[in-house]
C-alpha atoms as a PDB file:
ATOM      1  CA  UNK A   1     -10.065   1.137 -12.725  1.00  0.00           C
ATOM      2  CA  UNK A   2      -6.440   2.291 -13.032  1.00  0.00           C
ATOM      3  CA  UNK A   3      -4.258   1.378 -16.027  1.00  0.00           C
ATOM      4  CA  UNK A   4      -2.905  -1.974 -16.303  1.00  0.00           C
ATOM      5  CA  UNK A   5      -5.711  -3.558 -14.880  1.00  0.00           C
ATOM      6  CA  UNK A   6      -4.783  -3.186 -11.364  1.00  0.00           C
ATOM      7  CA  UNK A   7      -7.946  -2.915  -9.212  1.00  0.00           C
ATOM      8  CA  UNK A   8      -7.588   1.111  -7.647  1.00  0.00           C
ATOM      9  CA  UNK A   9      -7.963   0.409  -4.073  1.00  0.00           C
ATOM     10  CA  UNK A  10      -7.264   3.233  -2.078  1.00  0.00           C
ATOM     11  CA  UNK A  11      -5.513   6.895  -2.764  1.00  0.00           C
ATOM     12  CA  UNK A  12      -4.292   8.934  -0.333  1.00  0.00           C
ATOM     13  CA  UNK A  13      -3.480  12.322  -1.527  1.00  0.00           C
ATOM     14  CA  UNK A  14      -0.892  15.202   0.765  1.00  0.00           C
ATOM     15  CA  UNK A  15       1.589  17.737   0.685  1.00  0.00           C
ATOM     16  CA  UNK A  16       5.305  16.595   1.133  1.00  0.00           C
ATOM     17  CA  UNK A  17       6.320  17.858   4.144  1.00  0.00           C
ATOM     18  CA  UNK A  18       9.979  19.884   4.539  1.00  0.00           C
ATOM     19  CA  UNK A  19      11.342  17.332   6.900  1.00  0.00           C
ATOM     20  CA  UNK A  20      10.804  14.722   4.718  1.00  0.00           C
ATOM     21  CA  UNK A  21      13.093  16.060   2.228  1.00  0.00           C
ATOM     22  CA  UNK A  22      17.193  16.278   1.640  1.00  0.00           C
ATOM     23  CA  UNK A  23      19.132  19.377   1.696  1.00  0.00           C
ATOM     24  CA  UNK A  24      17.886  19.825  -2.462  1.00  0.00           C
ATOM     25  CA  UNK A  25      14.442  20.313  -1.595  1.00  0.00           C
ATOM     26  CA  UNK A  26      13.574  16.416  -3.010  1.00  0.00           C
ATOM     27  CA  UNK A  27      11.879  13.378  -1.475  1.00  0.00           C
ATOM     28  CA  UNK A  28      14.691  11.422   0.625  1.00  0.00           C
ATOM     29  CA  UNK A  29      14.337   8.041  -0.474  1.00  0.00           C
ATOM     30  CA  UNK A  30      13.352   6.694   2.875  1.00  0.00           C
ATOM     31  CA  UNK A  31      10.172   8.701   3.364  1.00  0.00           C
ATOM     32  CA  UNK A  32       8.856   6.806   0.680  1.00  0.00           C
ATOM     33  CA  UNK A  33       8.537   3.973   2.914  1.00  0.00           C
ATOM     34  CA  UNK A  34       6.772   6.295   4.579  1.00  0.00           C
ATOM     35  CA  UNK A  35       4.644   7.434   2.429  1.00  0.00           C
ATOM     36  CA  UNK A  36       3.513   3.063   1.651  1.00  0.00           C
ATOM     37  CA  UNK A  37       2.552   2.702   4.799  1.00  0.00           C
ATOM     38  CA  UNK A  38       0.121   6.031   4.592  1.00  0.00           C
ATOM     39  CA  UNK A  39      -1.254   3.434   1.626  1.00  0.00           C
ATOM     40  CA  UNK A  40      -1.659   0.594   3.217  1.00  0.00           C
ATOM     41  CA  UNK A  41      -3.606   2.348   6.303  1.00  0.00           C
ATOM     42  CA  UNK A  42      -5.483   4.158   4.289  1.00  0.00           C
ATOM     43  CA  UNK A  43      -6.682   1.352   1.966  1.00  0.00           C
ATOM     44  CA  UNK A  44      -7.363  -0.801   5.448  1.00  0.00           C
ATOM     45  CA  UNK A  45      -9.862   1.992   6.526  1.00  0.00           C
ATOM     46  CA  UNK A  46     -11.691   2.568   3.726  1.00  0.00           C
ATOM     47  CA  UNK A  47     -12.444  -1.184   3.053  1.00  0.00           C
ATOM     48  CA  UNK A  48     -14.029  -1.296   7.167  1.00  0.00           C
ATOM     49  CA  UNK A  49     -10.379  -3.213   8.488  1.00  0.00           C
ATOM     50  CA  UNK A  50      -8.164  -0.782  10.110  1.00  0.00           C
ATOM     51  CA  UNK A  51      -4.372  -1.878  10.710  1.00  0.00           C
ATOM     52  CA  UNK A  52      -5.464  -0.970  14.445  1.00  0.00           C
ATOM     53  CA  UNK A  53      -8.175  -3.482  14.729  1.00  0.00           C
ATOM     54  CA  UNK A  54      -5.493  -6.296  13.399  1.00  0.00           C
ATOM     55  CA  UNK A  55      -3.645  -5.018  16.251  1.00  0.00           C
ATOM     56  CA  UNK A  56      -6.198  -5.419  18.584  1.00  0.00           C
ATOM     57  CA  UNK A  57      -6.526  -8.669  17.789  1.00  0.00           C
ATOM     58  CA  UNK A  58      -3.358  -9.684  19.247  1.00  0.00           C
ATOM     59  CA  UNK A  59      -1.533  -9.542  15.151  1.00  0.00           C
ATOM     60  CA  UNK A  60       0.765  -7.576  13.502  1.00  0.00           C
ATOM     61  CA  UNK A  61       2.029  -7.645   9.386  1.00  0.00           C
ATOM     62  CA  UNK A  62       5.993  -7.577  10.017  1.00  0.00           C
ATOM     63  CA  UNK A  63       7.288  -6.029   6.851  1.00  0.00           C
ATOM     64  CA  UNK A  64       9.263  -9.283   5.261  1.00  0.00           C
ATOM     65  CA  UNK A  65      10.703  -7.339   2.094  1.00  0.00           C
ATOM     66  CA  UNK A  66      10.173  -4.329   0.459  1.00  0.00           C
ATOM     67  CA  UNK A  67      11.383  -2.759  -3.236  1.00  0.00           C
ATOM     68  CA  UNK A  68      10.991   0.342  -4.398  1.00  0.00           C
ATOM     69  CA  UNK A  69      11.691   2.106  -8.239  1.00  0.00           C
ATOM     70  CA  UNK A  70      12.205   5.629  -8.115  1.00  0.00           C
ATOM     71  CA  UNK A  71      11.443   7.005 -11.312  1.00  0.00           C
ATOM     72  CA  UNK A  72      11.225  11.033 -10.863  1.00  0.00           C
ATOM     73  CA  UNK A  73      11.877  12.872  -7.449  1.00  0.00           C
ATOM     74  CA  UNK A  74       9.017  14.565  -5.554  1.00  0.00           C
ATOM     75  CA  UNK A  75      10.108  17.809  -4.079  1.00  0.00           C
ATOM     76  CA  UNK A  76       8.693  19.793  -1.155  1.00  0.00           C
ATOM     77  CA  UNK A  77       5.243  21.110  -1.118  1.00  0.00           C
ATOM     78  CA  UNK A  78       4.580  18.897  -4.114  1.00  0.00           C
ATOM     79  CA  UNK A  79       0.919  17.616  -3.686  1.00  0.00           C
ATOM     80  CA  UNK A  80       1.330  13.744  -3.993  1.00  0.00           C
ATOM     81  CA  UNK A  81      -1.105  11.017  -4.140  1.00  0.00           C
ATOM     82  CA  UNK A  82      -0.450   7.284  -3.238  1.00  0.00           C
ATOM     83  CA  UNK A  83      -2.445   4.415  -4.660  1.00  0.00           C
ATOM     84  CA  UNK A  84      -2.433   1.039  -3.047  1.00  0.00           C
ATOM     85  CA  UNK A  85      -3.635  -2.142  -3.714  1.00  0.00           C
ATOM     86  CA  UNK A  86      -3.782  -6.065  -2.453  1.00  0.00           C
ATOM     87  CA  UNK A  87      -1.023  -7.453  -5.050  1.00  0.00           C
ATOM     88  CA  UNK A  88      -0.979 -11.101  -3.235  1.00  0.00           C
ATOM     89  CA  UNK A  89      -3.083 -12.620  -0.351  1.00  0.00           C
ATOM     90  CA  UNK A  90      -2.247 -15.462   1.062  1.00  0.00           C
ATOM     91  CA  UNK A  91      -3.276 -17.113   3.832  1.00  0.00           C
ATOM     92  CA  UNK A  92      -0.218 -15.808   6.529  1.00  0.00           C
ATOM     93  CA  UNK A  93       0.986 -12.753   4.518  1.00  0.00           C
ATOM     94  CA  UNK A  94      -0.047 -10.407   2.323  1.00  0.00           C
ATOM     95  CA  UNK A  95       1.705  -8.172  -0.370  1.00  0.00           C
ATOM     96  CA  UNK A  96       0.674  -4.851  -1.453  1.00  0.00           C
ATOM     97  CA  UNK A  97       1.300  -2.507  -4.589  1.00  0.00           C
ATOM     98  CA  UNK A  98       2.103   1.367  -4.801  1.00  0.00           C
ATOM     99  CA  UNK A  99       2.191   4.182  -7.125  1.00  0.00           C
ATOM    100  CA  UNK A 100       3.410   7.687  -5.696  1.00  0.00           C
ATOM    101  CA  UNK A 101       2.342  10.083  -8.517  1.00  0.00           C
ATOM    102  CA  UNK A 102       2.259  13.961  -8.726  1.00  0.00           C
ATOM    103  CA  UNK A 103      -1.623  14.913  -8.147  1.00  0.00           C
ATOM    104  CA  UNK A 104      -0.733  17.680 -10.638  1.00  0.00           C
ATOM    105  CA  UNK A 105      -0.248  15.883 -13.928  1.00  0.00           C
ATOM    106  CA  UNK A 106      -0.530  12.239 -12.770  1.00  0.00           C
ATOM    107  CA  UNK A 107       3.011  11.448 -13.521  1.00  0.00           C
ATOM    108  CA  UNK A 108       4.228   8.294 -11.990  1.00  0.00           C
ATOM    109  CA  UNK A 109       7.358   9.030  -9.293  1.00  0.00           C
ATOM    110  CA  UNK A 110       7.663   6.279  -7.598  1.00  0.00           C
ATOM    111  CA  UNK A 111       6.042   2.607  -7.560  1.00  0.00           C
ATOM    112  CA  UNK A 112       6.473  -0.266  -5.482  1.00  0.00           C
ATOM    113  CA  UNK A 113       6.000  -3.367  -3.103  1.00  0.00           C
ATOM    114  CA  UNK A 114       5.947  -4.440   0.692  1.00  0.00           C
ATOM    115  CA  UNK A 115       5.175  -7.520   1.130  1.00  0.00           C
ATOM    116  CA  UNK A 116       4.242  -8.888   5.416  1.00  0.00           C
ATOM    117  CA  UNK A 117       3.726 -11.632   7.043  1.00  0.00           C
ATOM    118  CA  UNK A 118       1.222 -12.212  10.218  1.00  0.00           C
ATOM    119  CA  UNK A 119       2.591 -12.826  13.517  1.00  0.00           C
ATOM    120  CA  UNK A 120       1.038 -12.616  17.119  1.00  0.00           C
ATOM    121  CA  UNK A 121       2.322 -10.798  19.956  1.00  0.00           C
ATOM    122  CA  UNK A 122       5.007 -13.238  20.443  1.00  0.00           C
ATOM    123  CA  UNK A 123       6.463 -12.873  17.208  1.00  0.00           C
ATOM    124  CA  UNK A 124       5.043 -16.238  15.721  1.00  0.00           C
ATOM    125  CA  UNK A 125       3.825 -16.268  12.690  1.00  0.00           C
ATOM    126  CA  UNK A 126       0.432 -17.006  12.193  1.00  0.00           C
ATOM    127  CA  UNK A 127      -2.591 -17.464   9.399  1.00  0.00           C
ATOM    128  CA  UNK A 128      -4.682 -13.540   9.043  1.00  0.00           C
ATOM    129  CA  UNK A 129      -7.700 -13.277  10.823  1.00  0.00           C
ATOM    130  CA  UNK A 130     -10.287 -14.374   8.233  1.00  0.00           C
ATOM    131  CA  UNK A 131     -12.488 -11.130   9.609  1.00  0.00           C
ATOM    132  CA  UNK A 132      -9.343  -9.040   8.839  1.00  0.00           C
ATOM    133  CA  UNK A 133      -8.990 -10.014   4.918  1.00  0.00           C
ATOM    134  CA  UNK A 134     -12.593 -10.659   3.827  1.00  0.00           C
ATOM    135  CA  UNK A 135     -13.385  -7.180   2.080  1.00  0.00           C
ATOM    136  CA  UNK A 136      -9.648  -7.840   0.249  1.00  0.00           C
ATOM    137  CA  UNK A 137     -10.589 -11.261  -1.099  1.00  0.00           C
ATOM    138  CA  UNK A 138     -14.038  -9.472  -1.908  1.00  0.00           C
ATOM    139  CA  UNK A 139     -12.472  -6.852  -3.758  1.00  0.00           C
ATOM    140  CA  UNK A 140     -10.032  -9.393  -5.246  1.00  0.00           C
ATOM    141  CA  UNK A 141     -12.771 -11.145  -6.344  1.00  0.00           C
ATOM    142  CA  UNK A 142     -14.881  -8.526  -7.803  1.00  0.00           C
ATOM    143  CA  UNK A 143     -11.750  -7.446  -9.829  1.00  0.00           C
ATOM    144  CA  UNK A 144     -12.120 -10.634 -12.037  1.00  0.00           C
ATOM    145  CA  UNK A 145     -16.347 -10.709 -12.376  1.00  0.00           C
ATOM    146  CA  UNK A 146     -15.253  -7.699 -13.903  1.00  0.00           C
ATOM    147  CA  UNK A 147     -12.795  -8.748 -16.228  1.00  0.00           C
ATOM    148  CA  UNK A 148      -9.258  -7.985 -14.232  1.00  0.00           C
ATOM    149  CA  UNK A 149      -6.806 -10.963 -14.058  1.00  0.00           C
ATOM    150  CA  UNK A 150      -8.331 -11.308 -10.177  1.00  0.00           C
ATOM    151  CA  UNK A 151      -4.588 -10.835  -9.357  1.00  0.00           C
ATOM    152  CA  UNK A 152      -3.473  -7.362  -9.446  1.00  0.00           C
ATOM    153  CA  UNK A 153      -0.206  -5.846 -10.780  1.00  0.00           C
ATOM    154  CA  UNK A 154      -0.029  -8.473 -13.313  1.00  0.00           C
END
């Protein structure tokens, strides 16, 4: 369990990479967007629903807002992890949670939101595939048996 009482759903943990940097040596802000989508395909995977099998299933998540807060800058070759979790399910869309900390010393640089919304091939949107977002609303669910709010980020 992470602090706050968000459920820890996934981490994903890397190097930064040189090109994803500015002429300083730090993070540009962009790659952070980046670095949320890492998240969110890494926390599909481990709960048994890769992003690929959505995708296969004639549905994409088209990204219908986004916010980040930088807090501190990540530099090159810092080791960073990226935590990611289900903030909001609903029954077309879907909004997930980030923290981009240094693996280091833990310290929080970035944290953050995208929130999508299902459409098929033709761009319409459309309710998730129930066999897509069962392990989320399982883990969702599991969060408050165990005492969580049931709603994360809260």
């Amino acid at each position: 369990m992470q602090e706050n009482n968000r459920p820890l759903l996934a981490e994903t943990t890397f190097r930064v990479r040189f090109a994803e940097t500015d002429q300083m040596g730090i993070v540009h802000h962009a790659s952070y967007l980046v670095y949320f989508e890492e998240g969110r395909s890494e926390l599909s995977r481990q709960h048994g629903m890769p992003y690929s099998e959505l995708e296969r299933m004639g549905y994409s998540l088209a990204l219908s807002e986004a916010y980040v807060r930088y807090r501190m800058p990540a530099v090159y070759d810092d080791l960073i992890t990226v935590r990611t979790w289900v903030e909001q399910l609903r029954s077309r869309g879907i909004t997930f949670a980030y923290e981009v900390v240094r693996a280091e010393d833990g310290q929080v640089l970035v944290t953050g939101r995208t929130a999508h919304i299902c459409v098929d091939r033709s761009g319409q949107a459309r309710r998730l595939p129930d066999a897509w977002i069962a392990p989320y609303r399982q883990a969702m669910a599991g969060h408050a048996v165990d005492g969580g709010t049931g709603s994360a980020g809260q």
